[in-house]
Protein backbone atom coordinates (compact mmCIF):
# COMPACT_ATOMS: atom_id res chain seq x y z
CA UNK A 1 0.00 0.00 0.00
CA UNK A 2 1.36 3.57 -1.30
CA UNK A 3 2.40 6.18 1.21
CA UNK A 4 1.20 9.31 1.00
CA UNK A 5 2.18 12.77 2.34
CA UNK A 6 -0.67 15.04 2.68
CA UNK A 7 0.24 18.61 2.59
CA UNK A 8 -2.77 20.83 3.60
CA UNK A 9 -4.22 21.91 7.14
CA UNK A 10 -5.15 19.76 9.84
CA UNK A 11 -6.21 22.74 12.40
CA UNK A 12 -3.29 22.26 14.10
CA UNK A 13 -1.47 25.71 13.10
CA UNK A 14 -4.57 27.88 12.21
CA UNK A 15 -8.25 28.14 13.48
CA UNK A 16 -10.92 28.48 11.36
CA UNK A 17 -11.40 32.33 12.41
CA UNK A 18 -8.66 32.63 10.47
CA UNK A 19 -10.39 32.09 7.70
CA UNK A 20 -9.14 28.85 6.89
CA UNK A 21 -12.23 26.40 8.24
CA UNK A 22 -12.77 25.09 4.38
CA UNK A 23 -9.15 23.86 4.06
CA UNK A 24 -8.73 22.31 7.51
CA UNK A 25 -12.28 20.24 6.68
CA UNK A 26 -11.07 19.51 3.39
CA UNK A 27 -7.81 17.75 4.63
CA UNK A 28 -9.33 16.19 7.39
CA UNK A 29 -11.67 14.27 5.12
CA UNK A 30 -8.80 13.40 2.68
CA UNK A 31 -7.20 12.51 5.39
CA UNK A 32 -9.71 9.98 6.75
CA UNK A 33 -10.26 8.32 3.33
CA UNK A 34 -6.87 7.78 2.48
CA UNK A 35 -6.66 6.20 5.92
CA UNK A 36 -9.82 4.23 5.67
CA UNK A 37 -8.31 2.71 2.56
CA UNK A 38 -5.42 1.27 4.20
CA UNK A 39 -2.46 3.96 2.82
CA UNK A 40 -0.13 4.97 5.37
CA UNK A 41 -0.35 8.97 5.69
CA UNK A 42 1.60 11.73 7.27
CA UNK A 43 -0.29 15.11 7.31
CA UNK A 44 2.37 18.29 7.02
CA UNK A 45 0.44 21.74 7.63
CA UNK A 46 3.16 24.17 6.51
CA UNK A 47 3.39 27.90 6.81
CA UNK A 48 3.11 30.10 4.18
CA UNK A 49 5.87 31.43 1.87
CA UNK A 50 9.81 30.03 1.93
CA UNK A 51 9.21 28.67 5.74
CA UNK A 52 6.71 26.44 4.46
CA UNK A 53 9.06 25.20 2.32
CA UNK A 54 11.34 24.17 4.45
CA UNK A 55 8.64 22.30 6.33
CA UNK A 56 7.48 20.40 3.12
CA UNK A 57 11.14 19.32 2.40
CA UNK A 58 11.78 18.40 6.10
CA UNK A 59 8.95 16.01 5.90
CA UNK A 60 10.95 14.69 2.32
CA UNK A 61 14.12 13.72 4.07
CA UNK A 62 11.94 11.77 6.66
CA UNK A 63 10.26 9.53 4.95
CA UNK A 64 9.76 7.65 1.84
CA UNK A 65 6.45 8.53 0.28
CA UNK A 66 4.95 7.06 -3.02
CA UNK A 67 3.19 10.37 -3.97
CA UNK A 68 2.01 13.67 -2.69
CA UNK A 69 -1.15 15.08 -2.08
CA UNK A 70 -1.72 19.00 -1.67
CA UNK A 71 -5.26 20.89 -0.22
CA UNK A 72 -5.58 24.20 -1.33
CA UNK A 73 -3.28 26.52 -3.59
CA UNK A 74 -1.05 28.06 -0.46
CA UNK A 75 -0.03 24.54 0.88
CA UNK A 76 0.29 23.42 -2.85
CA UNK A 77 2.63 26.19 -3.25
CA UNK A 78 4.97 25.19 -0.46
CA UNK A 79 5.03 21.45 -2.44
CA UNK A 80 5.89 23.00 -5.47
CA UNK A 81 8.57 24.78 -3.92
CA UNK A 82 9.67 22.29 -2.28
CA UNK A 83 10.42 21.05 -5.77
CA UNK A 84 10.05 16.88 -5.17
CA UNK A 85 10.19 14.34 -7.83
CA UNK A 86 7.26 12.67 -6.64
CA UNK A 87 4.04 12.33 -8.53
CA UNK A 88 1.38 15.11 -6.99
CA UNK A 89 -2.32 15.17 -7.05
CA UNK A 90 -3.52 18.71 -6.51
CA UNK A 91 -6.68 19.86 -4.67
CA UNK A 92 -8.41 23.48 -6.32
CA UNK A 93 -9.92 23.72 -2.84
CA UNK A 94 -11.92 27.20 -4.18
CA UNK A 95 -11.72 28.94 -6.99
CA UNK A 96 -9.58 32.06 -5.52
CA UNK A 97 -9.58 34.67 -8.77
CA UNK A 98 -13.74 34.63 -8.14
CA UNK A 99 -12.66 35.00 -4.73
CA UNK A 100 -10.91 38.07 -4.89
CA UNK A 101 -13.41 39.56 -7.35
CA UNK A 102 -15.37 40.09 -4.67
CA UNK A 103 -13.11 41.78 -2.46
CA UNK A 104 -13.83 45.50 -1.94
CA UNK A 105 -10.44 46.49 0.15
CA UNK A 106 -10.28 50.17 -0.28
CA UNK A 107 -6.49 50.23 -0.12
CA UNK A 108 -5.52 50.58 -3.72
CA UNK A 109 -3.90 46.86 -3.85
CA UNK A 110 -6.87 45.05 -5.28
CA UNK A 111 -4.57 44.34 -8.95
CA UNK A 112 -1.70 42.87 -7.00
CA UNK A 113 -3.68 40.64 -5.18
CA UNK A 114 -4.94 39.01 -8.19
CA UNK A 115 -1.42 39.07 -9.94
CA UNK A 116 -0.79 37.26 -7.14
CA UNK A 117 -3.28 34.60 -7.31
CA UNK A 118 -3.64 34.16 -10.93
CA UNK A 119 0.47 33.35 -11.00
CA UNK A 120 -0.39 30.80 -8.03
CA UNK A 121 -3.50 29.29 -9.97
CA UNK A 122 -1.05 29.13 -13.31
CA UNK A 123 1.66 27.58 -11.42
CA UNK A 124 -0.40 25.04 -9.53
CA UNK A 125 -1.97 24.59 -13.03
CA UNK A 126 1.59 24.13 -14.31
CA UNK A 127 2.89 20.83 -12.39
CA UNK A 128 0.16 18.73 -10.82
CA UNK A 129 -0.09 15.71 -12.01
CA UNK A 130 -3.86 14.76 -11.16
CA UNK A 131 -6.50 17.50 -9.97
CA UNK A 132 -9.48 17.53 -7.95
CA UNK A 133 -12.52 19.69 -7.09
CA UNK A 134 -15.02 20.54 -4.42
CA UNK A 135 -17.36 20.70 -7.17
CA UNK A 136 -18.33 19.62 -10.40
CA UNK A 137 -18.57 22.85 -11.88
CA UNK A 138 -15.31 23.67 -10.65
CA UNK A 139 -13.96 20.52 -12.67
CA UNK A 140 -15.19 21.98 -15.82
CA UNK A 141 -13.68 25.69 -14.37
CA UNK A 142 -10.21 23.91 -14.45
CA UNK A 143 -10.37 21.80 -17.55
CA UNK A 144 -10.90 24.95 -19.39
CA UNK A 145 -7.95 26.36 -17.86
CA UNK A 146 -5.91 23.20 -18.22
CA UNK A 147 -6.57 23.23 -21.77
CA UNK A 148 -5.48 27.02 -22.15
CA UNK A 149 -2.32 26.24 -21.01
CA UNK A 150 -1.97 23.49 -23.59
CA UNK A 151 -2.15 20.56 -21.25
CA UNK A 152 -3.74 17.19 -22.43
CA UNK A 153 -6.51 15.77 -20.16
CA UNK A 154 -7.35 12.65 -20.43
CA UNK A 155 -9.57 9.77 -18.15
CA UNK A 156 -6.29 7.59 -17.37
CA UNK A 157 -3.17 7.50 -16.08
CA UNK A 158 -1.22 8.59 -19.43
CA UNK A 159 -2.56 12.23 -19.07
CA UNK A 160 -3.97 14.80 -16.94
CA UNK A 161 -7.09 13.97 -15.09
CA UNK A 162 -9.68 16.65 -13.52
CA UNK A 163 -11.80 15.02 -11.02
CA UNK A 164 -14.78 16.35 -9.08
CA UNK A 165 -14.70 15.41 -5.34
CA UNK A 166 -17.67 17.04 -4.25
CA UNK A 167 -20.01 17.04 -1.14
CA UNK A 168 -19.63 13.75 1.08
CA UNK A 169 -21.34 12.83 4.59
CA UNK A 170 -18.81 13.10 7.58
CA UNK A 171 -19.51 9.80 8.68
CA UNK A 172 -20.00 10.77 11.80
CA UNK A 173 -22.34 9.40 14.80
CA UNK A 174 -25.40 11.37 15.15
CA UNK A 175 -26.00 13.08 18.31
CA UNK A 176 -28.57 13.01 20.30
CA UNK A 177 -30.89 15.68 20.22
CA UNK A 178 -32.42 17.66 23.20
CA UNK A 179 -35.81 18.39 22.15
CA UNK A 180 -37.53 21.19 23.43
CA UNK A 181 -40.27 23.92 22.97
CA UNK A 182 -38.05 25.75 20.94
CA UNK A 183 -37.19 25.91 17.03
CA UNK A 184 -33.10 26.15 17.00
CA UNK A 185 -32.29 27.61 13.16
CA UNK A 186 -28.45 27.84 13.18
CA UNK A 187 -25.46 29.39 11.27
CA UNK A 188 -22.07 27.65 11.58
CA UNK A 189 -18.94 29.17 9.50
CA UNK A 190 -17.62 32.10 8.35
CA UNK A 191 -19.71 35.12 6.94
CA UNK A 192 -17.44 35.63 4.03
CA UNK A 193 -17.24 37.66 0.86
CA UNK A 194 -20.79 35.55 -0.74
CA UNK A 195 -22.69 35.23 2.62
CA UNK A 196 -25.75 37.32 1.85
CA UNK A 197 -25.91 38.77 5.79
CA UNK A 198 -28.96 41.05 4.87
CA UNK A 199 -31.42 38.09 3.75
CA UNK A 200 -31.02 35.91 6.40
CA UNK A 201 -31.17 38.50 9.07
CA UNK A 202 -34.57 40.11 6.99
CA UNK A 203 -35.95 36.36 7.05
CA UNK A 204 -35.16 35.50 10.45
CA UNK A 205 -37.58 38.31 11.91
CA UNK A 206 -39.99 37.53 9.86
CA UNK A 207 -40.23 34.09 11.00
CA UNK A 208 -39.91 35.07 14.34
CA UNK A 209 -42.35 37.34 13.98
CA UNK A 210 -44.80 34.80 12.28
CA UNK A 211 -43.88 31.93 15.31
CA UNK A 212 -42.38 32.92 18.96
CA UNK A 213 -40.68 29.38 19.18
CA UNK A 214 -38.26 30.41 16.76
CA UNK A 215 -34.64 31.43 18.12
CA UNK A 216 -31.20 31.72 16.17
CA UNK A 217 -27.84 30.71 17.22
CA UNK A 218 -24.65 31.25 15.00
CA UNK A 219 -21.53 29.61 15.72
CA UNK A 220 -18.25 31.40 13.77
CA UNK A 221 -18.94 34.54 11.73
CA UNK A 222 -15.85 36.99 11.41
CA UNK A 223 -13.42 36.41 9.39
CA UNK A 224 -10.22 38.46 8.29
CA UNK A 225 -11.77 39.02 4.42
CA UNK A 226 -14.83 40.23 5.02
CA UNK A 227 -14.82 41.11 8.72
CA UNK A 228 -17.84 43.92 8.38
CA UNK A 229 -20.34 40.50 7.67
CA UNK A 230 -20.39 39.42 10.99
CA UNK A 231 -19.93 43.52 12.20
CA UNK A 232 -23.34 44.54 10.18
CA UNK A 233 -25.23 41.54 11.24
CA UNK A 234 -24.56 41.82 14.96
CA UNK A 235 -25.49 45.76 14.41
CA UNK A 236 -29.03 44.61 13.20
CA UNK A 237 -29.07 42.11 15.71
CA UNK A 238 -28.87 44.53 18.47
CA UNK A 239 -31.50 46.54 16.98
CA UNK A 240 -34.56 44.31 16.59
CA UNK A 241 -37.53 43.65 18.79
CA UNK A 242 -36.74 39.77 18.67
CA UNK A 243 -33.13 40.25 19.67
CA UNK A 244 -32.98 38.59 23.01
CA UNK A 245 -34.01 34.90 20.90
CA UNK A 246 -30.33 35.78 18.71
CA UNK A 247 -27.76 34.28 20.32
CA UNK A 248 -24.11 34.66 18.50
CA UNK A 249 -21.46 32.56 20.02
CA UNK A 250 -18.58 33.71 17.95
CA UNK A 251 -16.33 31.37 17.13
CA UNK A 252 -16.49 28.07 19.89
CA UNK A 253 -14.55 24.90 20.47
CA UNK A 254 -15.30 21.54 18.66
CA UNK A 255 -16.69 20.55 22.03
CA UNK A 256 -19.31 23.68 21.84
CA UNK A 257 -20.19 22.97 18.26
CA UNK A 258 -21.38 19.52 18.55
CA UNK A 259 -23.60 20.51 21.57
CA UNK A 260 -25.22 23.37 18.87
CA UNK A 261 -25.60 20.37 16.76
CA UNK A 262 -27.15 18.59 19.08
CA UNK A 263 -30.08 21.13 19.47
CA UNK A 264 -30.46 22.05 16.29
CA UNK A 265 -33.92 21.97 14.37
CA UNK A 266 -32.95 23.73 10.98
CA UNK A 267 -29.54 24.90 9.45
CA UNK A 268 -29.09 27.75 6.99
CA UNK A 269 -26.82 29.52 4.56
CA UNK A 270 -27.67 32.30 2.06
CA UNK A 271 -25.81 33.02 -0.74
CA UNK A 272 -25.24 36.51 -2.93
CA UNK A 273 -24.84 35.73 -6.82
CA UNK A 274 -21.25 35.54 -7.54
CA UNK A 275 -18.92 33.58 -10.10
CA UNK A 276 -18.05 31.69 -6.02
CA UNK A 277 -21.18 30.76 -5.59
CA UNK A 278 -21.46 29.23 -9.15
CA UNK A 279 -18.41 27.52 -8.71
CA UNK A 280 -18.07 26.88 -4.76
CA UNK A 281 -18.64 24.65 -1.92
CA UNK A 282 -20.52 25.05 0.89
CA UNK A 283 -18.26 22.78 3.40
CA UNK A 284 -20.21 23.40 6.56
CA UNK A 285 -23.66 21.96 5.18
CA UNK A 286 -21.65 18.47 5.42
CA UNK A 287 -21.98 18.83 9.04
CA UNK A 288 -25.54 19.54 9.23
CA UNK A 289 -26.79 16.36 6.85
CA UNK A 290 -24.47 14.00 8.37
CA UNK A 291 -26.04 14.77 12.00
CA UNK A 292 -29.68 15.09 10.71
CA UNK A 293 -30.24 18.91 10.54
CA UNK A 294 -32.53 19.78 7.59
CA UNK A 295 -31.41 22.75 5.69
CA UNK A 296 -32.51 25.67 4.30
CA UNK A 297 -30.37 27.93 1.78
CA UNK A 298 -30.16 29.86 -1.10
CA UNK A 299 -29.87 28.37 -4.59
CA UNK A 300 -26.46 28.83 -6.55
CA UNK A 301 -23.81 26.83 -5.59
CA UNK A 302 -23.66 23.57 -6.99
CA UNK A 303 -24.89 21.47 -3.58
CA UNK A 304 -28.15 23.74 -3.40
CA UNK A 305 -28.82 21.61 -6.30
CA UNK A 306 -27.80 18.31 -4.71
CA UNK A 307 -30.36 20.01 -1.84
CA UNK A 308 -33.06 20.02 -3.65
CA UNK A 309 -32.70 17.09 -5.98
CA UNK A 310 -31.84 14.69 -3.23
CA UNK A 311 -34.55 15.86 -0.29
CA UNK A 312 -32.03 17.27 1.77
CA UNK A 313 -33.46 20.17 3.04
CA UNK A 314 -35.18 23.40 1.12
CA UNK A 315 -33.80 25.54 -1.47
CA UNK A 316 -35.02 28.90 -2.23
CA UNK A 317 -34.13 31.96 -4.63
CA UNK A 318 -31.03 33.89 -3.94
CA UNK A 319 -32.37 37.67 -2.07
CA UNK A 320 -36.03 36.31 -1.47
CA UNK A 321 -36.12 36.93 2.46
CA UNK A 322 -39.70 35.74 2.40
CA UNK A 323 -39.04 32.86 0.69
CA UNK A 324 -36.36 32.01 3.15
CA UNK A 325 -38.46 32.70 6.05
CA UNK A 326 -41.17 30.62 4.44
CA UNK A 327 -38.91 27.69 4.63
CA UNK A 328 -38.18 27.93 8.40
CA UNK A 329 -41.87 28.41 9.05
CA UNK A 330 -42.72 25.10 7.28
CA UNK A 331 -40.43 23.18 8.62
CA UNK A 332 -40.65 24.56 12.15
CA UNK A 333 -44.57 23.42 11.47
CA UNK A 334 -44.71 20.60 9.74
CA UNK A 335 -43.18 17.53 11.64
CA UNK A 336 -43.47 14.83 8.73
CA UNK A 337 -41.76 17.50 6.31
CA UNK A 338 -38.68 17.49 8.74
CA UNK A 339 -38.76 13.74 9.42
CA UNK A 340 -39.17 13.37 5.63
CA UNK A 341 -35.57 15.53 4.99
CA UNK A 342 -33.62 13.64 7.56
CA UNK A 343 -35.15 9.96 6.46
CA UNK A 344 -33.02 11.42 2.45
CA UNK A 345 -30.09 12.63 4.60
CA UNK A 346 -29.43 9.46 6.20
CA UNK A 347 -30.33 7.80 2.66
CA UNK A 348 -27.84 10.16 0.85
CA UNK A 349 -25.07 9.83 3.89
CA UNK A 350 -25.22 5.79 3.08
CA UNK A 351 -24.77 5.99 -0.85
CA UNK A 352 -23.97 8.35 -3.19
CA UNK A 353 -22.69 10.48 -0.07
CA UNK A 354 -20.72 8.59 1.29
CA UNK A 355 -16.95 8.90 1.67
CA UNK A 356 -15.78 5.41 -0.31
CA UNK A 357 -18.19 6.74 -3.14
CA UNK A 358 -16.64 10.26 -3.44
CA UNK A 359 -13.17 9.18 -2.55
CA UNK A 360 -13.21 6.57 -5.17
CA UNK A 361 -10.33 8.66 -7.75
CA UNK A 362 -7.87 9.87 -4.69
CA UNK A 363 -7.97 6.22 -3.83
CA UNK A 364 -7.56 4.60 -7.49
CA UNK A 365 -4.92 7.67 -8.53
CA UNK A 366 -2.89 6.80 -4.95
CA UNK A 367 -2.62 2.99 -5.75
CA UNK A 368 -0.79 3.77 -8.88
CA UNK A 369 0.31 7.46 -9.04
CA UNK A 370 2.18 8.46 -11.69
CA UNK A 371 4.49 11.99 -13.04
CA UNK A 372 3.60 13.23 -16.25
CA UNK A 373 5.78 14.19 -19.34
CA UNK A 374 5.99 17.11 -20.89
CA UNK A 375 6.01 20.70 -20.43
CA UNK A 376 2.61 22.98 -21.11
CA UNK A 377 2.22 24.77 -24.57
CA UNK A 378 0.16 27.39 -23.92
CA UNK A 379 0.75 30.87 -22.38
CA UNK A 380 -0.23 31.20 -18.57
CA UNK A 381 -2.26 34.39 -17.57
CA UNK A 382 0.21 36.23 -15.64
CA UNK A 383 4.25 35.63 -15.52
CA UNK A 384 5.59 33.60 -13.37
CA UNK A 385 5.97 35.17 -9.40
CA UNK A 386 8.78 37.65 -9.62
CA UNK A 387 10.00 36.98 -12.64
CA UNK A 388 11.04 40.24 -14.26
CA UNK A 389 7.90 40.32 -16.44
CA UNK A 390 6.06 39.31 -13.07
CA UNK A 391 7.55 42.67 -11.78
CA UNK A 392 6.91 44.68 -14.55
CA UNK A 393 3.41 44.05 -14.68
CA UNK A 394 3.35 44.59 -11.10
CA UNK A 395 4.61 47.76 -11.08
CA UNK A 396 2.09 49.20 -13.83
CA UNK A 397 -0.82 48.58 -11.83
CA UNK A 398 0.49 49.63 -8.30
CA UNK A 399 1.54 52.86 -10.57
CA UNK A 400 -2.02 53.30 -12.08
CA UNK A 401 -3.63 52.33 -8.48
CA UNK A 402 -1.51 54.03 -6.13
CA UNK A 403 1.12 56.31 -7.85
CA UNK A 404 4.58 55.85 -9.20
CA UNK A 405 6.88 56.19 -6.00
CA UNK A 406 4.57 53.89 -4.36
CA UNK A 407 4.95 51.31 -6.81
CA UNK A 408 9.17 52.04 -6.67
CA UNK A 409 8.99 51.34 -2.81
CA UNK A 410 7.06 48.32 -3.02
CA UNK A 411 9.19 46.71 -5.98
CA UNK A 412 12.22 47.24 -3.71
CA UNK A 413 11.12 45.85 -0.73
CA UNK A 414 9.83 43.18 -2.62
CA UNK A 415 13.27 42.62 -4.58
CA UNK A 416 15.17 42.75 -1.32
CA UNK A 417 12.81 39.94 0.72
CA UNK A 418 13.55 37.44 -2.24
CA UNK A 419 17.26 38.12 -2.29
CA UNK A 420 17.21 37.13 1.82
């Protein structure tokens, strides 16, 4: 059996406040399935830049691995730069250039953070050997860039493969629930960039205006991206009539989480319209269907569809507050409709949901990895990260966004870090 070294984050350098929840769950469910499957794993969850680096080729000189696997472009990066020999299956954990679209830092440096991404993106693009998704429309996203870059994709081990690894139960034991008088609806996660804050706050009073047994609770919220979510919703929070039945943990331990599960009656996400949410995941609904918690959420993203198609909970249309609080009145109402979503959750969780269903490439790629020839014949977006044409470019924009001397200062200090 192959041994593998996982590069990605386990949770034990970061915290998902840090806005880095979707990559620790990500790993930890690679993680599990390559384990599950027999392969001997070592997880490394470097740092960032030339430390991480170091970390990725200290775990090299340790051991003998049969392959590498990489969550996320930032620990990718630290693999690539690690430069190893080994075959390596790369996880586009996000699609980061729709990311940053939505950004709206008023600092000037928007243009240099996407330089920045798309030369990541065309450099992870570059070397892996195999590729995988959070969601099939993602798969598609990175076949067409593949394919721009002149790379030959394929459906076996000769060429490139692009695989979708999309939304798969936790396999986790349910927990019992402590039933009440009231109607829990809960939040878990970050309120990033695409959380629509507005909606959900709009159809949360009107439910609880339409039925008194409704409360709220939200577990997580800020985040360093988009830190005036959480801000504006705890603002409106603090203003409405129904505000003692909010109750906003903040971020909590694993320990606090599962007892939110545990008293959950309905879990909810909302969505703007956003090239993310087309070709996103929504992690943290994983946790609610593998424990039982009907949801409720905006359409969009790719597992609103899986939602809706397999029973799962209620979708409804992106910026329709009523719609939304329709949804939590009906199933806060209507017993057999809830018992009717969890019977297709536990259904879902047992078959096509399951981990050894989803997992089945990683595990068939990791039994026989393989490196792949050849170089790519197309052009990549953006030049390689500071490369002199890298630079150039660089310096154009910060001189368009934030004046010429700026731009001289910040190629110099940039210059000088790499030469360290």
């Amino acid at each position: 059996m192959s041994s593998v070294l996982l590069v990605g984050d386990d949770g034990s350098r970061t915290s998902a406040d840090m806005g880095t929840g979707a990559c620790i769950a990500r790993t930890i469910r690679f993680r599990n399935a390559l384990i599950s499957h027999g392969f001997d794993v070592s997880v490394c969850s470097p740092r960032e830049g030339k430390a991480g680096v170091s970390e990725v080729r200290g775990f090299l000189a340790r051991g003998l691995f049969d392959c590498i696997v990489a969550i996320s472009p930032f620990p990718a990066e630290a693999v690539i730069g690690a430069d190893p020999e080994l075959p390596l299956w790369i996880d586009m954990n996000g699609m980061h250039p729709a990311e940053h679209q939505l950004e709206s830092n008023p600092d000037g440096r928007s243009g240099e953070r996407m330089l920045r991404i798309l030369s990541l993106e065309n450099m992870l693009l570059s070397r892996g050997d195999a590729f995988s998704t959070p969601s099939g429309r993602q798969t598609y996203a990175v076949c067409g860039e593949l394919l721009l870059l002149g790379r030959n994709i394929s459906s076996d081990n000769s060429q490139l493969m692009v695989f979708p690894i999309p939304h798969c139960s936790n396999e986790v034991e349910n927990f019992s629930s402590e039933p009440d008088e009231v109607i829990r609806i809960i939040s878990t996660g970050s309120f990033n960039l695409w959380f629509d804050e507005v909606m959900l706050f709009n159809a949360l009073e009107q439910a609880m205006d339409y039925n008194s047994s409704i409360h709220f609770e939200a577990a997580g919220g800020k985040v360093p991206s988009s830190p005036e979510k959480y801000d504006y919703f705890c603002e409106m929070v603090a203003a409405s009539r129904f505000r003692d039945r909010f109750l906003l943990h903040g971020w909590v331990s694993t320990e606090e989480l599962n007892k939110i599960y545990s008293r959950a009656s309905i879990a909810t996400y909302t969505d703007i319209i956003s090239p993310e949410t087309l070709l996103g995941a929504r992690t943290r609904v994983l946790d609610w269907v593998s424990r039982g918690i009907p949801v409720v959420c905006t359409e969009g993203a790719e597992i609103s569809e899986d939602i809706r198609r397999h029973n799962l909970g209620v979708v409804v249309p992106s910026g329709d507050s009523e719609s939304l609080a329709n949804a939590f009145i009906a199933l806060a109402e209507d017993s057999a409709l809830a018992e009717s979503v969890k019977h297709s959750q536990k259904e879902w969780c047992e078959t096509i949901g399951s981990s050894s269903h989803v997992f089945v490439p990683l595990i068939r790629w990791c039994n026989d990895p393989a490196r792949l020839a050849g170089g790519i014949l197309g052009t990549p977006t953006v030049p390689p990260m500071n490369s002199f044409q890298y630079l150039k470019r660089l310096f154009v924009e910060l001189s368009r966004s934030k004046g010429r001397g700026y731009a001289i200062k910040r190629l110099l200090r940039r210059i000088f870090r790499s030469l360290k």
